[in-house]
Every structure is written in C-alpha cells, then in structure tokens.
N, C-alpha and C. Protein backbone atom coordinates (compact mmCIF):
# COMPACT_ATOMS: atom_id res chain seq x y z
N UNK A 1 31.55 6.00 -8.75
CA UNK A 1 31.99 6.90 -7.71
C UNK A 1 31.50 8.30 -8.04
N UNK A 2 30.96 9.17 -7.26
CA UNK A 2 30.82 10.24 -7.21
C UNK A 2 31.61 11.43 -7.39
N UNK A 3 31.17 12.70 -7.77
CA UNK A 3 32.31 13.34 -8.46
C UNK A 3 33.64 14.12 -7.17
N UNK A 4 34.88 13.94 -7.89
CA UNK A 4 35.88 14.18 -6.60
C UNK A 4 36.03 15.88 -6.53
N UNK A 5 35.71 15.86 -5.17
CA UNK A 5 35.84 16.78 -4.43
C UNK A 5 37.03 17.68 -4.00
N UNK A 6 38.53 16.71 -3.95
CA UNK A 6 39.66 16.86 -3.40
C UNK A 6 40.41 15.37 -3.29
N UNK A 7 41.62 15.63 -3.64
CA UNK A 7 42.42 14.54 -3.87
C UNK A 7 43.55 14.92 -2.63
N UNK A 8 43.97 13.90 -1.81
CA UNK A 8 44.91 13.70 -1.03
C UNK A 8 46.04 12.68 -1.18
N UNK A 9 47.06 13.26 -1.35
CA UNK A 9 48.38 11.90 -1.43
C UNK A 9 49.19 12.03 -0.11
N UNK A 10 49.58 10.66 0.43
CA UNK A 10 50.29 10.98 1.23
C UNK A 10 51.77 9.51 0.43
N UNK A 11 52.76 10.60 0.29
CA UNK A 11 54.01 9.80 0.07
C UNK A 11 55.12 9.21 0.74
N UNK A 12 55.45 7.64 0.97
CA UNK A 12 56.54 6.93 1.73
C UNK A 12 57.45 6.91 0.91
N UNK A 13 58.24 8.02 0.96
CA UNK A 13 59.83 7.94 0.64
C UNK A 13 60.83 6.73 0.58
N UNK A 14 60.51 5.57 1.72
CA UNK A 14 61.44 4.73 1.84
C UNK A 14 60.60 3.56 1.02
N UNK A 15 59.41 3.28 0.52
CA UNK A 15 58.92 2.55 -0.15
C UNK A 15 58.81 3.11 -1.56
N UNK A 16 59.01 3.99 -1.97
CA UNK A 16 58.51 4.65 -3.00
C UNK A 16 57.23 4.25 -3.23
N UNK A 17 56.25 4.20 -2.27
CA UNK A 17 54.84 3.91 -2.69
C UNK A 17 53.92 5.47 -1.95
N UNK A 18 52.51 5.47 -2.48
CA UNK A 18 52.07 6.39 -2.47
C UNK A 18 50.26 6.11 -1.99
N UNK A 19 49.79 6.82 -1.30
CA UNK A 19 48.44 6.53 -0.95
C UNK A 19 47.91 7.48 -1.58
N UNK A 20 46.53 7.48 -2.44
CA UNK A 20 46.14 8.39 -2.75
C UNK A 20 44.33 8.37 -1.81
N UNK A 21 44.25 9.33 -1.26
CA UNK A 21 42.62 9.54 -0.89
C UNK A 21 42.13 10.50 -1.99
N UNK A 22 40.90 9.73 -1.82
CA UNK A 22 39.67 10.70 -2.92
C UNK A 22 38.55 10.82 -1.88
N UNK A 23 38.31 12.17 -1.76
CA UNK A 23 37.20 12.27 -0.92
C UNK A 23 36.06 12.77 -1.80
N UNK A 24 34.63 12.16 -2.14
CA UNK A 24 33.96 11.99 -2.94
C UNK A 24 33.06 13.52 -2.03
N UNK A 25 31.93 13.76 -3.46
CA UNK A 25 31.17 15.01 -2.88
C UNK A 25 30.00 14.25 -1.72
N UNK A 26 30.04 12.98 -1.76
CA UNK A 26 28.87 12.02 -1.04
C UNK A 26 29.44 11.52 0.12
N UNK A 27 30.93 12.39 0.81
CA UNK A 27 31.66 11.94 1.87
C UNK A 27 31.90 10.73 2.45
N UNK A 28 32.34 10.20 0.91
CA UNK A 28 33.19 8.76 1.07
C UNK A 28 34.42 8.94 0.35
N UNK A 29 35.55 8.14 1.55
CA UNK A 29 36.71 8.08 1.20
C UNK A 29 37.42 6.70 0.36
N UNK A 30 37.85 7.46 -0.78
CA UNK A 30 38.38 6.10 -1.72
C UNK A 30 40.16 6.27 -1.39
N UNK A 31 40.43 5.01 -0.96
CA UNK A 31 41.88 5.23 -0.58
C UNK A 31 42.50 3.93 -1.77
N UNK A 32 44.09 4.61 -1.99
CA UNK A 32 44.30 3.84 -3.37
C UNK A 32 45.89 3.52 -2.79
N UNK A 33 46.30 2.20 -2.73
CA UNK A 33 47.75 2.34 -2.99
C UNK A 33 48.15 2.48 -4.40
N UNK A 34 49.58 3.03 -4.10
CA UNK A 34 50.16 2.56 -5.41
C UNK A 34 51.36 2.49 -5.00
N UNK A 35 52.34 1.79 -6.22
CA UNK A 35 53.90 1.56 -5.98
C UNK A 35 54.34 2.19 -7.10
N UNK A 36 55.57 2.59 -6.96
CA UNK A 36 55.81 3.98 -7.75
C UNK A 36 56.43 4.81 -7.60
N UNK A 37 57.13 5.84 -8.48
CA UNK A 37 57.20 7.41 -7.96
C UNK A 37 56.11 8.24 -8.82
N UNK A 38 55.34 9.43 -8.02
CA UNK A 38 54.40 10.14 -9.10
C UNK A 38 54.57 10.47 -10.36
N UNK A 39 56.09 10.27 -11.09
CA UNK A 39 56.15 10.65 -12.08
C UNK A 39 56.30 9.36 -13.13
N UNK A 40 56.73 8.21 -12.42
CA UNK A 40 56.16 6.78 -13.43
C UNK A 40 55.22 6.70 -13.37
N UNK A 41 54.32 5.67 -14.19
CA UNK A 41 53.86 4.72 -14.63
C UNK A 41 53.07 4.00 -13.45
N UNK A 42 52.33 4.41 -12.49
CA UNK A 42 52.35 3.99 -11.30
C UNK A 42 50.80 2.98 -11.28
N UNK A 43 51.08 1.66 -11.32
CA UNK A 43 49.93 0.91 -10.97
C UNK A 43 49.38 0.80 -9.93
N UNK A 44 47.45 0.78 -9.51
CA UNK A 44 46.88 0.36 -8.66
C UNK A 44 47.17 -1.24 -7.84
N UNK A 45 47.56 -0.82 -6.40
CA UNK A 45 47.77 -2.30 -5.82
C UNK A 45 46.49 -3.22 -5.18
N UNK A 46 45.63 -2.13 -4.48
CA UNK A 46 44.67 -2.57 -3.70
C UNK A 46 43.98 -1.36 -2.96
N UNK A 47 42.43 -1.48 -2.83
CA UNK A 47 41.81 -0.59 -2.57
C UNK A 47 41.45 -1.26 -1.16
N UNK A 48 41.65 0.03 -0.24
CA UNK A 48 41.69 -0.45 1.38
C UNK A 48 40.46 -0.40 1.30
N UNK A 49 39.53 0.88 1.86
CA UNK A 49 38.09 0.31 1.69
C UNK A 49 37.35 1.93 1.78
N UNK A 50 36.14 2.09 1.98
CA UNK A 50 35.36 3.05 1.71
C UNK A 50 34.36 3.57 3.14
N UNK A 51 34.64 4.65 3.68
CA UNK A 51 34.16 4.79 4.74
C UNK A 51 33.55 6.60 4.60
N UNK A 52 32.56 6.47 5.56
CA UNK A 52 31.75 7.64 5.83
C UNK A 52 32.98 8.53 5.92
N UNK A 53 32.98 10.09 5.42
CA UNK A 53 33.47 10.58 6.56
C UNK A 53 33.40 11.92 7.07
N UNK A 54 33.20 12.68 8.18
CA UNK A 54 32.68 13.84 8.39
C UNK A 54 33.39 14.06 9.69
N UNK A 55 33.98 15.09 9.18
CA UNK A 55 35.00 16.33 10.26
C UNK A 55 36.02 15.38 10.54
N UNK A 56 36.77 14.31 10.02
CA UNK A 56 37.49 13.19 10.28
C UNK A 56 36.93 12.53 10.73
N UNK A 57 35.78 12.16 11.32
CA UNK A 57 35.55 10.81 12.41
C UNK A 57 34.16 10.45 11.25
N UNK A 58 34.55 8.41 11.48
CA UNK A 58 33.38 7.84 10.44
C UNK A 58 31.75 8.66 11.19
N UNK A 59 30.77 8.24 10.33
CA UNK A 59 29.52 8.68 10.85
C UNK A 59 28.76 7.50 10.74
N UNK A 60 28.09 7.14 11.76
CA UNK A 60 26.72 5.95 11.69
C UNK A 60 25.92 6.61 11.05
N UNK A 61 25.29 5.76 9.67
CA UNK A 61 24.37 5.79 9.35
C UNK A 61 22.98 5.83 10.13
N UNK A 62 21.87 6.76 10.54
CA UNK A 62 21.28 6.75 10.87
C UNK A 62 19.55 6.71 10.10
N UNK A 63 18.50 6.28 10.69
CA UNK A 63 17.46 5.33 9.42
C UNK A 63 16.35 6.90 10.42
N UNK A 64 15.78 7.35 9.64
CA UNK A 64 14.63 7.95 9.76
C UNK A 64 13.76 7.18 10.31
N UNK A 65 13.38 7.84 11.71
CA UNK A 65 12.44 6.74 11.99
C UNK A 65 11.07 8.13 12.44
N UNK A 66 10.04 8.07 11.86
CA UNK A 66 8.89 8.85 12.00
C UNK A 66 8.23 8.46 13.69
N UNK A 67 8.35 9.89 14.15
CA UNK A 67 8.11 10.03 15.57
C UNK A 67 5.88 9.45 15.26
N UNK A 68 5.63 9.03 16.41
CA UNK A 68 4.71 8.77 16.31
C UNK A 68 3.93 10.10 17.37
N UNK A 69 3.11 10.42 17.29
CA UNK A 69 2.09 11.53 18.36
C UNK A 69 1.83 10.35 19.37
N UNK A 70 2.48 11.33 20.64
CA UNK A 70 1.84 10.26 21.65
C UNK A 70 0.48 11.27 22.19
N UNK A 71 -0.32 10.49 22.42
CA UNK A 71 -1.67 10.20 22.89
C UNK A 71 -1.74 10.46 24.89
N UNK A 72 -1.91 11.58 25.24
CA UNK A 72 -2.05 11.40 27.14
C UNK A 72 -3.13 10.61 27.08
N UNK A 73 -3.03 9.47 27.70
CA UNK A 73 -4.37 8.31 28.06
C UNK A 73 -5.23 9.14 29.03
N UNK A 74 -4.93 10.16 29.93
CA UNK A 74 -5.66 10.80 30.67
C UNK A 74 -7.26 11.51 29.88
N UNK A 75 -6.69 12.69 29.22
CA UNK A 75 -7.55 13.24 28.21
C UNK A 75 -8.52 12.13 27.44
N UNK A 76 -7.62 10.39 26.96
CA UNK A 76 -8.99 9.75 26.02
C UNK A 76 -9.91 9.57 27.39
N UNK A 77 -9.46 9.13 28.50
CA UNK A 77 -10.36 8.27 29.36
C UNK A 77 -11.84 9.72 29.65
N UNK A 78 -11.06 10.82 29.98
CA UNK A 78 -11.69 12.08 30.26
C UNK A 78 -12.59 12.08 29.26
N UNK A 79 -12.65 12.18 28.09
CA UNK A 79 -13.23 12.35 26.75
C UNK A 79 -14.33 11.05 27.11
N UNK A 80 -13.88 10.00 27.52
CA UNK A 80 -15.37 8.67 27.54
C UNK A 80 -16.16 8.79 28.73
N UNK A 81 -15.34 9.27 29.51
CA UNK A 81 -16.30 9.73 30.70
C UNK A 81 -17.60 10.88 30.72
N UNK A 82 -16.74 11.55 30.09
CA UNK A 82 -17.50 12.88 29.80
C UNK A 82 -19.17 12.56 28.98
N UNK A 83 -18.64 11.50 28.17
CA UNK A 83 -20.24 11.19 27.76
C UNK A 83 -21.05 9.87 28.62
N UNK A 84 -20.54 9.51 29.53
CA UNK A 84 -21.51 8.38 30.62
C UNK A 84 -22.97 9.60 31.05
N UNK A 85 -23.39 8.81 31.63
CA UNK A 85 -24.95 10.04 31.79
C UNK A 85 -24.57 10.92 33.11
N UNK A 86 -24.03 10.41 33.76
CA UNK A 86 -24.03 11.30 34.63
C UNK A 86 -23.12 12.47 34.46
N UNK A 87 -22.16 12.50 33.95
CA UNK A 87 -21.55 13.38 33.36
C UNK A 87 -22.16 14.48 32.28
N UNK A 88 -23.00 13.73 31.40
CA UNK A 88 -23.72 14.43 30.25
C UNK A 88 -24.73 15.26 31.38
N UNK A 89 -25.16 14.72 32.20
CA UNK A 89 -26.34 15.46 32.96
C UNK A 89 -25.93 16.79 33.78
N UNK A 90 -24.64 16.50 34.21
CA UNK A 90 -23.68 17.64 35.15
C UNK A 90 -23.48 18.22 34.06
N UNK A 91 -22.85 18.42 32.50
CA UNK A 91 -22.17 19.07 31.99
C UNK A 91 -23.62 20.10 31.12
N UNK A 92 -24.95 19.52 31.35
CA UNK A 92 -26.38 20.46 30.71
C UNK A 92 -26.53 20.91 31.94
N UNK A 93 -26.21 20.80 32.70
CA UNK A 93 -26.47 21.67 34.06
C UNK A 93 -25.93 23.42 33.71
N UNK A 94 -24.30 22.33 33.76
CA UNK A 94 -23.24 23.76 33.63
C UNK A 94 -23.80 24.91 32.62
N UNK A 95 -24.08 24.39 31.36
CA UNK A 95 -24.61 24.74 30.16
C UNK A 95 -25.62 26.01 30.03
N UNK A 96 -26.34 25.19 30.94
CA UNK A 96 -27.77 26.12 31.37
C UNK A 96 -27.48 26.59 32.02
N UNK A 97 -26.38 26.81 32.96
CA UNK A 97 -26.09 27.99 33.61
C UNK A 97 -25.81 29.33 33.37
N UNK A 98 -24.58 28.90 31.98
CA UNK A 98 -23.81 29.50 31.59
C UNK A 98 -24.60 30.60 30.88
N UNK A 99 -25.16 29.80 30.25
CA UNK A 99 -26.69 30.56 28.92
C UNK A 99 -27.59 31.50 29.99
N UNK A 100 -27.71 30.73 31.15
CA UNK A 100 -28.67 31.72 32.43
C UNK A 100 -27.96 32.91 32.63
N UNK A 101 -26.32 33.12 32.71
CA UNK A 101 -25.51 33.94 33.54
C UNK A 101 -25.57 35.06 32.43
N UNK A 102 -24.87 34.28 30.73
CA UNK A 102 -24.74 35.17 30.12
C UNK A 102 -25.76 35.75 29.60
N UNK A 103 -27.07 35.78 29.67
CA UNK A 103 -27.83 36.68 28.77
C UNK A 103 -28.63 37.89 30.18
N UNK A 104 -27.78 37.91 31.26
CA UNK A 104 -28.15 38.75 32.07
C UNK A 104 -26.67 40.15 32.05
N UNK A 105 -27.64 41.22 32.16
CA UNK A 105 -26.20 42.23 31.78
C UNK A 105 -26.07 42.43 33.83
N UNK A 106 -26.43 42.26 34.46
CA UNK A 106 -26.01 42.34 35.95
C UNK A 106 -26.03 41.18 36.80
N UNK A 107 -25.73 40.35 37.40
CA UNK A 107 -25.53 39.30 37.53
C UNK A 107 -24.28 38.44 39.02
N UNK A 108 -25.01 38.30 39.98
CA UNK A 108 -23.62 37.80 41.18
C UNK A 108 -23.83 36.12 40.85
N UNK A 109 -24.48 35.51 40.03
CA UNK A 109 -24.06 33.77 39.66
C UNK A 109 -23.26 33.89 38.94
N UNK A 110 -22.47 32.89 39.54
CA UNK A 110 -20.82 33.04 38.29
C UNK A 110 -20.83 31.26 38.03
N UNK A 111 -21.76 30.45 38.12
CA UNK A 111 -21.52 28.90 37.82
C UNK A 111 -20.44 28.01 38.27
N UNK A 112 -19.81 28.59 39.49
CA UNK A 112 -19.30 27.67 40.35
C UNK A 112 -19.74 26.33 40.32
N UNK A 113 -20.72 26.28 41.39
CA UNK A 113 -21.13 25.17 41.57
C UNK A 113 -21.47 24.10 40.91
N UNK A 114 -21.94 24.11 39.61
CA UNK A 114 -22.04 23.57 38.41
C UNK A 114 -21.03 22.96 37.61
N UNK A 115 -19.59 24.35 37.67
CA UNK A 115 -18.64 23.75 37.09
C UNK A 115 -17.80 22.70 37.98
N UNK A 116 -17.90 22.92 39.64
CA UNK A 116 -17.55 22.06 40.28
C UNK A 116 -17.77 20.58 40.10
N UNK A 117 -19.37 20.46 40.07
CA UNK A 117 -20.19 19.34 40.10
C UNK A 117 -19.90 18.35 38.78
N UNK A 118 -20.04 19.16 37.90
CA UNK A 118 -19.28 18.28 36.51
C UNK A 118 -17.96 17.60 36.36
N UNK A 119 -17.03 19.16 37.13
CA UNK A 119 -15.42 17.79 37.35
C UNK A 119 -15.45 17.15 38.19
N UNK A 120 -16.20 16.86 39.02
CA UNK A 120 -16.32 16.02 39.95
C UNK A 120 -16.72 14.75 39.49
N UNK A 121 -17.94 14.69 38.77
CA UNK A 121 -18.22 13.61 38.28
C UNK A 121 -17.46 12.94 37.11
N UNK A 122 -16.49 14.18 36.33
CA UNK A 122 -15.92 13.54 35.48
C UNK A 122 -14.87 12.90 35.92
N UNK A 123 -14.20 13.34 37.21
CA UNK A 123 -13.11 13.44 37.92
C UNK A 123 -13.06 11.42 38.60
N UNK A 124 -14.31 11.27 39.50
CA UNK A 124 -14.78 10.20 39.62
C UNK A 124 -15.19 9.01 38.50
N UNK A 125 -15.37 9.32 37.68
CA UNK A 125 -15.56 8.56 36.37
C UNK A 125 -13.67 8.11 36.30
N UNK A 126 -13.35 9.36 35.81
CA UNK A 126 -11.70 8.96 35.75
C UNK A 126 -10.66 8.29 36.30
N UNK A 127 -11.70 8.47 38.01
CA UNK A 127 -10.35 7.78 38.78
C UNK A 127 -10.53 6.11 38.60
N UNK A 128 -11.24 5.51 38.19
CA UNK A 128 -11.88 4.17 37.98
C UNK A 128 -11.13 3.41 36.62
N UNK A 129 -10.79 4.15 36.00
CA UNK A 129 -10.45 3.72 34.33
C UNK A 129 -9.08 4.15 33.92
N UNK A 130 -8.29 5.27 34.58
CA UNK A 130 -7.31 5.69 34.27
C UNK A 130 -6.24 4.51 34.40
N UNK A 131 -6.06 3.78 35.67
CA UNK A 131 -4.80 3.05 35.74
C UNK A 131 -4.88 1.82 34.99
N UNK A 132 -6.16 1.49 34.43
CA UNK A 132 -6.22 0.03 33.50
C UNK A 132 -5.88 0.32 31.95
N UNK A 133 -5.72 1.98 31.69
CA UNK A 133 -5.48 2.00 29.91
C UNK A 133 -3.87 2.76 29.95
N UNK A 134 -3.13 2.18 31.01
CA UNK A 134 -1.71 2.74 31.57
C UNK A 134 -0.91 1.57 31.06
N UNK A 135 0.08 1.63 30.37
CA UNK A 135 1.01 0.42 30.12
C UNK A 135 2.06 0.12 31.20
C-alpha cells in the first residue's frame, strides 16, 4: 500500500465496532473493520474493498489512446491529380507566367487565366476520384 495520506474513522457506538478508511497518496481507499473500542486491543475483521477515489465519486480508469492525424482525402486526391499531364502542363503554363509577370517592373498581366485553367483541370481531375477514396 502506498504511503497514507489521511486516516478516517467512523465509530458505531451501539456495536462498539469501528471503520477505519485510509486514503492512500495513489487515491485508493483502504477500508478496515474492526470490533472493539479504540482503546483495546482491536482486531482486523475484513477488508471491504479498494476503490478509485476523487472528489468522493469512484473514477474510470481511462487507457491513453494516441490520437491518430487524420488525413483530408481531398488534398491526397488533389496532390495525384496535380501530377497527371494535363495538370503538369496547366500548372508550367501558370509558372511561366508568373516568371513573365514578375521580372517586369510595369505590368497589367496578373495570370488569371492561367491560374484559372490549372484549377480547373485540377478541379476536373478531382471530381472523378474524390468519392471512391471516401469511406
């Protein structure tokens, strides 16, 4: 048993018997009869039993269970699409745009159309594959 924390007696006058609780530092309760008065000789009768205990009420043991990372199936399917060719071909489009737009210091192409054209195709790739990797 673990080391005691606090000792509780509760005494029946008309039995001269006596309960003793031990509430352990590992918040288990050791409950003890005895028959007796506290100042005899008082023998152990029977040990009721051993229970959790916290703020008075028992506690369920509860088991660590390691959360797993869930995975959006959206994003993997997006991710395999993204490399089919037609996708790879829309997304060197965008690319070369981007590289076209930024190495100009004045400039009204902003790569709309490009970035359109790529989610589109990735978008279409997706709608084909998404509901079959769905549980």
């Amino acid at each position: 048993m673990a080391t005691v924390s606090r000792k509780l007696t509760e005494v029946d006058s008309l039995s001269s018997s006596e309960i003793l609780y031990t509430l352990t530092t590992s918040g288990k309760c050791h409950a003890v009869l005895r028959r007796g008065s506290r100042h005899e000789n008082s023998a152990e009768i029977m040990v009721f039993e051993e229970k959790m205990i916290t703020n008075g009420e028992p506690e369920e043991e509860e088991e660590e269970e390691e959360e797993q990372d869930l995975v959006d199936p959206l994003e993997t399917v997006r991710e395999k699409c993204e490399q089919t060719e037609h996708c790879v071909h829309a997304r060197e489009r965008l690319e070369a745009c981007e590289t076209r737009v930024g190495s100009r210091s004045e400039t009204t192409e902003d790569c709309t159309e490009e970035l359109f054209d790529f989610l589109h195709a990735r978008d279409h790739c997706v709608a084909h594959k998404v509901f079959q990797s769905i549980k």
